[in-house]
N, C-alpha and C. Protein backbone atom coordinates (compact mmCIF):
# COMPACT_ATOMS: atom_id res chain seq x y z
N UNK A 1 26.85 -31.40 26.26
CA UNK A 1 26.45 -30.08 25.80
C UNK A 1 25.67 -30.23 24.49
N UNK A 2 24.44 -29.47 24.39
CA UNK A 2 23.77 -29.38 23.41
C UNK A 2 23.93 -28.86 22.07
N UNK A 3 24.22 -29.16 21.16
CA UNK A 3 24.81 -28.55 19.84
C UNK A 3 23.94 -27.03 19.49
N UNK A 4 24.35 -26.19 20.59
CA UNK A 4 23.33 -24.89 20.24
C UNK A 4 23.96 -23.87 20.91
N UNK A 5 23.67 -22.90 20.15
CA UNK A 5 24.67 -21.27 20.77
C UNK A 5 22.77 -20.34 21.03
N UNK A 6 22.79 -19.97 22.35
CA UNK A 6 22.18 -19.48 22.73
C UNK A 6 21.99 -18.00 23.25
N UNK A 7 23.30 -17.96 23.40
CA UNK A 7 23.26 -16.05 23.19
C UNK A 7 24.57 -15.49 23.03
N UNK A 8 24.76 -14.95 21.83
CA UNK A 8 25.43 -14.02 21.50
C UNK A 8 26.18 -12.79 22.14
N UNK A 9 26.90 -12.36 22.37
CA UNK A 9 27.17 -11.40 23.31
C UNK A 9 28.70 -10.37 22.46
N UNK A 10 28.00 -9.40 22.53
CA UNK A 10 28.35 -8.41 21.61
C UNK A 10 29.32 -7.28 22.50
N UNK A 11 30.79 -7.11 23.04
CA UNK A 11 31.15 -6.02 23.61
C UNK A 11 31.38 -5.03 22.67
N UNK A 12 30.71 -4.02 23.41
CA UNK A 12 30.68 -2.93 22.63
C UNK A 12 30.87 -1.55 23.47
N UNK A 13 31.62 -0.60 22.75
CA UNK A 13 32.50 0.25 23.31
C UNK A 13 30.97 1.78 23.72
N UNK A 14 29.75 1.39 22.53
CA UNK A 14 29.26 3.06 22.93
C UNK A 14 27.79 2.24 22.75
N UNK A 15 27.04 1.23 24.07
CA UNK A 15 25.57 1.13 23.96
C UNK A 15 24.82 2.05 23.05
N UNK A 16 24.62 2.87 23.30
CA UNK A 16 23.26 3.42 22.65
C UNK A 16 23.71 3.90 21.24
N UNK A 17 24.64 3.68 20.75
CA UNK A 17 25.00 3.79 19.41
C UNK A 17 24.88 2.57 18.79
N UNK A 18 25.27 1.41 19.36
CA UNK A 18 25.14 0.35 18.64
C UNK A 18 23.59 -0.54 18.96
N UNK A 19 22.83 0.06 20.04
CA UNK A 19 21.80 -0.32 19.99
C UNK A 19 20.50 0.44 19.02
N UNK A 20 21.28 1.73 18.38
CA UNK A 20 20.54 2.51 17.17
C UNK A 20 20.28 1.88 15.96
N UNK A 21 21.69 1.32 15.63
CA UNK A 21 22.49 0.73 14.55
C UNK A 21 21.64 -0.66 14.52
N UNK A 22 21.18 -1.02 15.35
CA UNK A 22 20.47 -2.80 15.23
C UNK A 22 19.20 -2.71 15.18
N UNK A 23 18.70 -1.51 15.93
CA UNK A 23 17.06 -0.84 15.69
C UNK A 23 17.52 -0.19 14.09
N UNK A 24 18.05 0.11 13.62
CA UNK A 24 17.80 0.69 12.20
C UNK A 24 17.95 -0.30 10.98
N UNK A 25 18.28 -1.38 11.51
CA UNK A 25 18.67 -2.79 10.99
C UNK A 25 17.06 -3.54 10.96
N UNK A 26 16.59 -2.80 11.48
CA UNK A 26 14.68 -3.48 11.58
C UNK A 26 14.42 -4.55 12.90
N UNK A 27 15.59 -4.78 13.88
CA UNK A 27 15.60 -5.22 15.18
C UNK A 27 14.77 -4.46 16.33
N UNK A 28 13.90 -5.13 17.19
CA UNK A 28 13.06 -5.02 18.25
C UNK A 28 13.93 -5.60 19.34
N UNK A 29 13.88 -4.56 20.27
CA UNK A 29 14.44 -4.94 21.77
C UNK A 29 13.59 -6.01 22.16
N UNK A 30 14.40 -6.43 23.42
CA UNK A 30 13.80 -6.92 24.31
C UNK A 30 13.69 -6.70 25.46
N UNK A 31 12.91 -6.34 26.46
CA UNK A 31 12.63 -6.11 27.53
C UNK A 31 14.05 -6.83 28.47
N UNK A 32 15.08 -5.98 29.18
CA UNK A 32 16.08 -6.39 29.56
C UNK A 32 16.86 -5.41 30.83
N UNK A 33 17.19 -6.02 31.80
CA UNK A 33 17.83 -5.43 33.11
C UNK A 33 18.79 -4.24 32.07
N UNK A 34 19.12 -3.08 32.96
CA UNK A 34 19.69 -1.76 32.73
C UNK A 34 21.43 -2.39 32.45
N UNK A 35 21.77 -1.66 31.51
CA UNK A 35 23.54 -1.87 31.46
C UNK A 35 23.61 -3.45 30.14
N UNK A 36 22.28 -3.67 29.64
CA UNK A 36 22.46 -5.18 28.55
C UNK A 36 21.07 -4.12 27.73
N UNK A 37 21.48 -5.09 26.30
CA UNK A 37 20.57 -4.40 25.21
C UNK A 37 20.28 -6.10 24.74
N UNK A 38 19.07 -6.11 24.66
CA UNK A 38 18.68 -7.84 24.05
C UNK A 38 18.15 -7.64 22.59
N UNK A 39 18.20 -8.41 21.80
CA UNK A 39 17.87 -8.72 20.62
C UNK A 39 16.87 -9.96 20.35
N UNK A 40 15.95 -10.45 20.73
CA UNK A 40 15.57 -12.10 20.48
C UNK A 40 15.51 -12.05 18.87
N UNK A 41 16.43 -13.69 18.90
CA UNK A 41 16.11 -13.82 17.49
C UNK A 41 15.28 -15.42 17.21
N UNK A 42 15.68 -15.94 15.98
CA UNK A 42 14.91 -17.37 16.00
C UNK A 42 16.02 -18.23 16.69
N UNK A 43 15.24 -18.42 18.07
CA UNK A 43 16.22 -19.89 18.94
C UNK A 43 17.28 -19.06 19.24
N UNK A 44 17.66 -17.50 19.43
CA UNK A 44 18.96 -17.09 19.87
C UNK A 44 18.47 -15.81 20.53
N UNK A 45 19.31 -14.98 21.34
CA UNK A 45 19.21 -13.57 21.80
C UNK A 45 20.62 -13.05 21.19
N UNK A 46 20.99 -12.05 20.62
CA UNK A 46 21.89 -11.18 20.42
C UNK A 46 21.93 -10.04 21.86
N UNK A 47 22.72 -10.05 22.63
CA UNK A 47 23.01 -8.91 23.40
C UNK A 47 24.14 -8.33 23.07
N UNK A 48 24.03 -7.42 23.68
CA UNK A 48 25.20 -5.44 23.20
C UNK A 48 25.38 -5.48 25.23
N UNK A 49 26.23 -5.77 25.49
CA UNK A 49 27.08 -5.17 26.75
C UNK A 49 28.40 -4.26 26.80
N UNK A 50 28.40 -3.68 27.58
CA UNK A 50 29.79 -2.24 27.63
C UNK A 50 31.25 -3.53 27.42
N UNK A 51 31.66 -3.22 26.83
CA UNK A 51 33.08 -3.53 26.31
C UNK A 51 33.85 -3.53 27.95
N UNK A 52 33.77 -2.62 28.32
CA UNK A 52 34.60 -2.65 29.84
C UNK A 52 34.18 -3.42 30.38
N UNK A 53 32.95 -3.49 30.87
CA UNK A 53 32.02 -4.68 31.95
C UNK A 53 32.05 -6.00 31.36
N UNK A 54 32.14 -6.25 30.05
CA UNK A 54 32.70 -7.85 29.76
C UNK A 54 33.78 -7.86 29.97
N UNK A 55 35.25 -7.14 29.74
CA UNK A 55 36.22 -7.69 30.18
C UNK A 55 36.93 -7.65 31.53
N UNK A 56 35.75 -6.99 31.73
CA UNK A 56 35.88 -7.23 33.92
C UNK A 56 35.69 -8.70 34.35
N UNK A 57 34.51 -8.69 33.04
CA UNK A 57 33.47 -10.01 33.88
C UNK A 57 34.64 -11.40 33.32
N UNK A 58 35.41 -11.22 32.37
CA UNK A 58 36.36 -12.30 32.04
C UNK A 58 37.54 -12.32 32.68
N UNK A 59 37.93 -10.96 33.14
CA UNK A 59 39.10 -10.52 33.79
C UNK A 59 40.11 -11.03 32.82
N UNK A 60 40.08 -10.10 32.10
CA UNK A 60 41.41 -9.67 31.01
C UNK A 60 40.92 -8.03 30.96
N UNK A 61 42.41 -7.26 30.49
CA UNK A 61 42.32 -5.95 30.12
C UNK A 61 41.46 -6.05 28.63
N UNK A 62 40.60 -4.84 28.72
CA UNK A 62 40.04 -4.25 27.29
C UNK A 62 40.79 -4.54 26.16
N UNK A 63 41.80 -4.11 25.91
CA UNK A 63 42.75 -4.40 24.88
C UNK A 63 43.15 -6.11 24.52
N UNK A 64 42.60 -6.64 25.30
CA UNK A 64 42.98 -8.61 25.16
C UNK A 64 42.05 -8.37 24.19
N UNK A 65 40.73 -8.10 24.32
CA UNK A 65 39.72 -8.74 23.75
C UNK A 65 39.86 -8.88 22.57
N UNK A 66 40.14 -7.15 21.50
CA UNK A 66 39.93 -7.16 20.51
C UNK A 66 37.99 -7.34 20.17
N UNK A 67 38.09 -8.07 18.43
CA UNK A 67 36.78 -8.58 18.09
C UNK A 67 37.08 -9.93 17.61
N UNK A 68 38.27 -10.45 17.87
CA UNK A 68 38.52 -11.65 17.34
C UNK A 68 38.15 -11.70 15.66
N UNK A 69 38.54 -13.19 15.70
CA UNK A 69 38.78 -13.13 14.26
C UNK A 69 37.79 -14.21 13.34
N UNK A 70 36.41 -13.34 13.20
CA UNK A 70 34.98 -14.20 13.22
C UNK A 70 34.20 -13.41 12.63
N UNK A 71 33.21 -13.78 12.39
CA UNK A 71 32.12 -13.00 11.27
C UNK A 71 30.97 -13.71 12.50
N UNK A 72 30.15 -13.11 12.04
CA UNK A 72 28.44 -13.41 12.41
C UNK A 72 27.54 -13.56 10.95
N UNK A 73 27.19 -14.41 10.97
CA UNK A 73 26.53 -14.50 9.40
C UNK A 73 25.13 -14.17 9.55
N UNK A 74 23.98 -13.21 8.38
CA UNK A 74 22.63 -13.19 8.56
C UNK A 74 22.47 -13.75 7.22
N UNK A 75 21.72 -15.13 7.10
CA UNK A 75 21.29 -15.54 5.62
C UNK A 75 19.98 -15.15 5.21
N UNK A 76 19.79 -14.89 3.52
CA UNK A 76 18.96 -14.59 3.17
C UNK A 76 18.23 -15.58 2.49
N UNK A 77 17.32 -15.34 2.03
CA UNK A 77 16.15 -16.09 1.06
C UNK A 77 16.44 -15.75 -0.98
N UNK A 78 17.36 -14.82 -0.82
CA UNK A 78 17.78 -14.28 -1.90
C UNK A 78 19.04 -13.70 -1.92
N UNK A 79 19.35 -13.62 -3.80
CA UNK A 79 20.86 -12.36 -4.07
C UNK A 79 20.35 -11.05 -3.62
N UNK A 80 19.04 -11.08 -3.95
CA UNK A 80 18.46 -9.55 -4.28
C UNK A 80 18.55 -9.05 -2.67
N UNK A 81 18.26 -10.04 -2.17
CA UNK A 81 18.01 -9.55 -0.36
C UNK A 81 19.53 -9.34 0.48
N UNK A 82 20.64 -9.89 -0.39
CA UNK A 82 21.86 -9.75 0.25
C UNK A 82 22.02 -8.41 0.25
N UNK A 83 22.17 -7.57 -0.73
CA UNK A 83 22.34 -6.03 -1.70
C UNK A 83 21.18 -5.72 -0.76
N UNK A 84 19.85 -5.98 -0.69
CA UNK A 84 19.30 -4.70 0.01
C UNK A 84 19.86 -4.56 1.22
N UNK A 85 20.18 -5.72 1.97
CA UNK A 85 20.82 -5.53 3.00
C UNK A 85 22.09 -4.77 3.90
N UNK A 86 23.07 -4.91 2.64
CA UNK A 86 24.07 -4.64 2.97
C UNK A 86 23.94 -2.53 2.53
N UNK A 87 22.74 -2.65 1.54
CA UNK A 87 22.14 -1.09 1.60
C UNK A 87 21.77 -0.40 2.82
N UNK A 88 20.78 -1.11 3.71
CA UNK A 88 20.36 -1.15 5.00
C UNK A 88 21.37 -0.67 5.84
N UNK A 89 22.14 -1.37 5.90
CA UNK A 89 23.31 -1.47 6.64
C UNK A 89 24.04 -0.13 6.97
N UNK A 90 24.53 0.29 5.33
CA UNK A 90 25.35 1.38 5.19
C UNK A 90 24.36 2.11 5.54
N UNK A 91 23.50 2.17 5.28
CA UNK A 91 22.32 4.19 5.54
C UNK A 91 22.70 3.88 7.27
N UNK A 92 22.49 2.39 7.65
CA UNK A 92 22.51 2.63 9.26
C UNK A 92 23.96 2.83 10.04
N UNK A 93 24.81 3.36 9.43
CA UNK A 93 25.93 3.53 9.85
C UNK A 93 27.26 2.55 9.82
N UNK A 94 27.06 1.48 9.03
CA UNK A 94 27.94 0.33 8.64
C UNK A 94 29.07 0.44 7.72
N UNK A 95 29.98 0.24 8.09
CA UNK A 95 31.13 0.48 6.56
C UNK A 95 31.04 -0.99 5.67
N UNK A 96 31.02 -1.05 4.57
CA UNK A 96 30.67 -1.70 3.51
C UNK A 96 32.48 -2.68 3.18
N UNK A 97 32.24 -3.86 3.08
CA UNK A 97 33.84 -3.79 3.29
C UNK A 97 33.91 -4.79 2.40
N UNK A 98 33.14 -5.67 1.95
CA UNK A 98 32.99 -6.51 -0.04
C UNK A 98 31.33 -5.84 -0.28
N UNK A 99 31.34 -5.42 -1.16
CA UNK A 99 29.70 -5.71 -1.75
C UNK A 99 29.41 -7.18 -2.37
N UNK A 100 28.57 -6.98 -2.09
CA UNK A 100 27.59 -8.48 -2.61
C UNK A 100 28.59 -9.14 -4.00
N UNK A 101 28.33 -10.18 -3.96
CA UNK A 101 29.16 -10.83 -5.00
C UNK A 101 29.00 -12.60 -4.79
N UNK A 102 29.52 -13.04 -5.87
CA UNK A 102 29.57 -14.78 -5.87
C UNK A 102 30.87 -14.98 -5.62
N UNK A 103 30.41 -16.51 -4.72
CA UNK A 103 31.44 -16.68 -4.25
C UNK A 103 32.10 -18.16 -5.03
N UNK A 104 33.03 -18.45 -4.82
CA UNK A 104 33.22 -20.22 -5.57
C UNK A 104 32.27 -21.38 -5.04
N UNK A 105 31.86 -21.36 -4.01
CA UNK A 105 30.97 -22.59 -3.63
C UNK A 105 29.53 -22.17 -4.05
N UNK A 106 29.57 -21.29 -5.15
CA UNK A 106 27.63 -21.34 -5.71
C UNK A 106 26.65 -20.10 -4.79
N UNK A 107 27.78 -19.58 -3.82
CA UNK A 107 26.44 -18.54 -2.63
C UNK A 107 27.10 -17.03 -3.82
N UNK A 108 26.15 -16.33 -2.54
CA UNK A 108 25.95 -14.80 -3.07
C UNK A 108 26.35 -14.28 -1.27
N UNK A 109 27.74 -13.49 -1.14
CA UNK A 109 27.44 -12.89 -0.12
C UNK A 109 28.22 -11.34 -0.21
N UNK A 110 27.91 -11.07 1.05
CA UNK A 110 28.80 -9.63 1.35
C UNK A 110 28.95 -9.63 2.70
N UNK A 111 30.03 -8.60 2.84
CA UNK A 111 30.46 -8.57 4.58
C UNK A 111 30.05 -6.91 4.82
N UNK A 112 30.01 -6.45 5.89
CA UNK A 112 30.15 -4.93 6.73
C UNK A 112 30.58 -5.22 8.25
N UNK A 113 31.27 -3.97 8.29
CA UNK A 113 31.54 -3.63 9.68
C UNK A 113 30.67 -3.12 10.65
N UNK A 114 29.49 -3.47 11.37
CA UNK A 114 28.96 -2.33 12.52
C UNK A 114 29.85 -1.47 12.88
N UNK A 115 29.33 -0.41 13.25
CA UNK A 115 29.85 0.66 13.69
C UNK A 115 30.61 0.23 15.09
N UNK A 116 30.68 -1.06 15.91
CA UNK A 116 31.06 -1.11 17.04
C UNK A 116 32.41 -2.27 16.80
N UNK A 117 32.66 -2.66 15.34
CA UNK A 117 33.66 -2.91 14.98
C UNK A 117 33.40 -4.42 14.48
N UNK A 118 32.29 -5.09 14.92
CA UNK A 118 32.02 -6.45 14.46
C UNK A 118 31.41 -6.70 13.52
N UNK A 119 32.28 -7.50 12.58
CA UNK A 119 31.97 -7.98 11.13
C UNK A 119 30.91 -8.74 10.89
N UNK A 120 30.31 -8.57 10.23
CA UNK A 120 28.61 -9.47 9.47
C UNK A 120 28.92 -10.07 8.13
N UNK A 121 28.66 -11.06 7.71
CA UNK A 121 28.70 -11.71 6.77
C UNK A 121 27.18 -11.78 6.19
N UNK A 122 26.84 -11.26 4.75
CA UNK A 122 25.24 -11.22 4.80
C UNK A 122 25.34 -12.07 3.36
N UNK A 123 24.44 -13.64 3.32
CA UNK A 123 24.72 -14.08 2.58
C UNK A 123 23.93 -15.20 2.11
N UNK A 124 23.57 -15.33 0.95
CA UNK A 124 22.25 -16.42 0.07
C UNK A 124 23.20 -17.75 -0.32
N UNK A 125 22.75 -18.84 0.15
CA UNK A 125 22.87 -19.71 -0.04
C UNK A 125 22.40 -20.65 -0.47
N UNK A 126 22.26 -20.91 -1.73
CA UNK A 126 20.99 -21.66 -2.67
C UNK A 126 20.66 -23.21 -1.42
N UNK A 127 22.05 -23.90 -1.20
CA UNK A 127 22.40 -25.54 -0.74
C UNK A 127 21.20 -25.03 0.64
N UNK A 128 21.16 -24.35 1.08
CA UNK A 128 20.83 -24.19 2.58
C UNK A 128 19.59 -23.30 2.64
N UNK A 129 18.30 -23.62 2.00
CA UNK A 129 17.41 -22.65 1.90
C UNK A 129 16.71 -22.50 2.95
N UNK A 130 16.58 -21.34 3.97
CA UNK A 130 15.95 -21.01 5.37
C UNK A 130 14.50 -21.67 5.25
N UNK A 131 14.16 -22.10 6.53
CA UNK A 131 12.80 -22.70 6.74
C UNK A 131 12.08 -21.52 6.65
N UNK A 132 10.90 -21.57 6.94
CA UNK A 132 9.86 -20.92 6.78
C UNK A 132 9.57 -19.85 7.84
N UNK A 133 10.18 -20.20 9.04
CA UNK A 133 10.57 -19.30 10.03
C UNK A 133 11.23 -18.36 10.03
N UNK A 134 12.30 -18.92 8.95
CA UNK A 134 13.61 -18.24 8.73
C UNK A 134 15.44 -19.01 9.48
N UNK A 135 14.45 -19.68 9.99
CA UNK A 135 15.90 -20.74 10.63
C UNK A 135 16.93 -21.59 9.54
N UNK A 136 17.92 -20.99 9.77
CA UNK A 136 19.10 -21.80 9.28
C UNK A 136 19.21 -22.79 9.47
N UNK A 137 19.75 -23.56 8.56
CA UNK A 137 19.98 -25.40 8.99
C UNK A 137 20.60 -25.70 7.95
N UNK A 138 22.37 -25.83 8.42
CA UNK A 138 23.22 -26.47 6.70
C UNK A 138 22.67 -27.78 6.07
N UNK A 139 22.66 -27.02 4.83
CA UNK A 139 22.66 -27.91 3.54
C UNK A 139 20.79 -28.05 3.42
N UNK A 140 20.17 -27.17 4.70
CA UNK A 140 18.38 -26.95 4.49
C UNK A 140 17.97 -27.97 5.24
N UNK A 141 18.35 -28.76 5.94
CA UNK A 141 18.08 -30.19 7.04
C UNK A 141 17.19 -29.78 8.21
């Protein structure tokens, strides 16, 4: 197996609410079969599927799932860009749950909740400065 996560998959309880919430986030769909919401990102897709229809498709009850116990991280190029972000966020319907701040290992981050219950970690990391694309790569490699 290839050291790579290729799509994301987001259950979520109310589609077109949380596909508002990622368009107000400055996200572009992607052209995608009815009942999935796509996101392309760099080297990844983020999809939004009904919360029920993934845990059909795993066969566990709704209530197994939960959101587990995980963050999704978006890194920035800056402190200043963490704070606008996590600004972004809240106007788009996000609950705010640390503001921006330093952390002990030298970064700048903050967390929010989407409105569909899954936590974001939004966060500058001097050690790990994004390529030019914007692609992540620890320690900037």
């Amino acid at each position: 197996m290839q050291q790579r996560v290729s799509l994301i998959t987001l259950g979520v309880p109310d589609m077109a609410r949380a596909a508002e919430f990622y368009a107000a986030l400055g996200w572009s769909r992607a052209e995608s079969p009815d009942g999935v919401v796509a996101f392309d990102l760099i080297s990844q897709t983020l999809g939004l599927y009904p919360l029920e229809k993934l845990a059909e498709d795993i066969g566990l009850p709704v209530e197994a799932l939960g959101t587990g116990a995980m963050t999704l991280s978006h890194n920035t190029r800056s402190r200043e860009e963490v704070d606008d972000f996590l600004a972004l966020a809240q106007q788009a319907g996000a609950e705010i749950l640390r503001p921006g701040g330093e952390v002990f290992w030298g970064g700048y981050i903050g967390y929010f909740r989407a409105p569909d219950g899954h936590i974001w970690e939004i966060a500058h990391n001097p050690f790990s400065p994004l390529a030019e694309n914007g692609a992540f790569r620890w320690n900037g490699y």
